[in-house]
Protein backbone atom coordinates (compact mmCIF):
# COMPACT_ATOMS: atom_id res chain seq x y z
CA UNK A 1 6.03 11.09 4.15
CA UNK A 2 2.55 11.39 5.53
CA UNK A 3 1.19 9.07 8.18
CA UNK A 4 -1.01 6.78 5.69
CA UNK A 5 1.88 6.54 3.52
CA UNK A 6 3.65 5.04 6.02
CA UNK A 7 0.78 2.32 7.23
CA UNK A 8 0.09 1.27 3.71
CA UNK A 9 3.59 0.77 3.55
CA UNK A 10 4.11 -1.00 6.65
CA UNK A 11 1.15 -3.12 5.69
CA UNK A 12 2.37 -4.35 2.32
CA UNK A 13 5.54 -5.15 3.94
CA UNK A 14 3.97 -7.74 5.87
CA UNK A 15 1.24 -9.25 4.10
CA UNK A 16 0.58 -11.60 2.16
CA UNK A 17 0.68 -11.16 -1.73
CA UNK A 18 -2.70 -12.28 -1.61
CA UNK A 19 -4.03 -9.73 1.32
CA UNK A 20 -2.65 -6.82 -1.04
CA UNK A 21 -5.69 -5.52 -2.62
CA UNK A 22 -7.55 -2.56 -2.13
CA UNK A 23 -10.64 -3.48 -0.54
CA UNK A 24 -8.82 -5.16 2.45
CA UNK A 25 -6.08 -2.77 2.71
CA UNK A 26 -9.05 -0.14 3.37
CA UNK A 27 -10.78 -2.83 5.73
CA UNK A 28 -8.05 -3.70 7.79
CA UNK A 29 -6.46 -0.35 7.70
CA UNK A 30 -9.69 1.18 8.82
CA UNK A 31 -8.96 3.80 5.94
CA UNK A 32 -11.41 5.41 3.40
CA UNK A 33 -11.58 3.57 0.38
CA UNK A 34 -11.42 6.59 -2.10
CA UNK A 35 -9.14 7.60 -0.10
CA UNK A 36 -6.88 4.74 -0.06
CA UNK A 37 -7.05 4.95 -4.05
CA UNK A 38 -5.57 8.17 -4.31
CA UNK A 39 -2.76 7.10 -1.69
CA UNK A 40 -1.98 4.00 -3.66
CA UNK A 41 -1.82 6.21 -7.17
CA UNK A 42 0.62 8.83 -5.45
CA UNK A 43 2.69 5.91 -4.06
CA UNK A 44 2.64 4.69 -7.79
CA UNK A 45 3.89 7.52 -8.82
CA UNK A 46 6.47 7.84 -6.04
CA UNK A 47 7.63 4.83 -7.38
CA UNK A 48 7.38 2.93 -3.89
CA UNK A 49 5.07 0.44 -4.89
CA UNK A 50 3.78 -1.23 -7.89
CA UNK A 51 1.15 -3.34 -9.21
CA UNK A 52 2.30 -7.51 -8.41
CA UNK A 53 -0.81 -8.66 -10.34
CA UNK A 54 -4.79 -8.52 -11.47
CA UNK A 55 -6.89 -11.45 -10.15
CA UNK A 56 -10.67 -11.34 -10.51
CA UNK A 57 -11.02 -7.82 -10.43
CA UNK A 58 -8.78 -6.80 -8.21
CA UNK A 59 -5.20 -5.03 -8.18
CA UNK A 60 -2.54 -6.41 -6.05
CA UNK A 61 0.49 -4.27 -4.97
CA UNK A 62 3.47 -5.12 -3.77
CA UNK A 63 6.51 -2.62 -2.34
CA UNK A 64 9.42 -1.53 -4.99
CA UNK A 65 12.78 -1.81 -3.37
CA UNK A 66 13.47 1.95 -3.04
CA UNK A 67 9.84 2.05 -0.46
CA UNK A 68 11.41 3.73 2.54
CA UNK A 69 10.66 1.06 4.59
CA UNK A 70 12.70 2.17 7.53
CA UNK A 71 11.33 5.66 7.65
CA UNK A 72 7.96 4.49 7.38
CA UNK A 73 8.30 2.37 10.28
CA UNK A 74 9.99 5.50 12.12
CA UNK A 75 6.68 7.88 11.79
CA UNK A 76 4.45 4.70 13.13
């Protein structure tokens, strides 16, 4: 698991549903937004998250049960 993995993880964890968009996970994460993107497709893809709803033009995500929460909160 990678280091961003793990903060975006940790993040959507303890956010709100409605915090869980892109845009202010790359604010608050002080991450590239492009580069956030990708992150949150591979995490897609890993299965460890998924998308909770659209709203206005936005995606929110939420964590899957199988996230590994605990080793995520081990690399931070």
């Amino acid at each position: 698991m990678k280091r961003s993995e793990a903060k975006i993880i940790i993040f959507l964890e303890a956010a709100d549903i409605q915090l869980c968009f892109a845009r202010h996970i790359s604010n608050k994460l002080k991450m590239d937004y492009g580069y956030l993107l990708r992150q949150l497709n591979l995490l897609k893809e890993k299965k460890w998250i998924t998308i909770a709803t659209r709203k206005d033009n936005k995606v929110f995500y939420r964590l899957t049960s199988i996230a590994p929460h605990e080793q995520a909160k081990k690399l931070l």
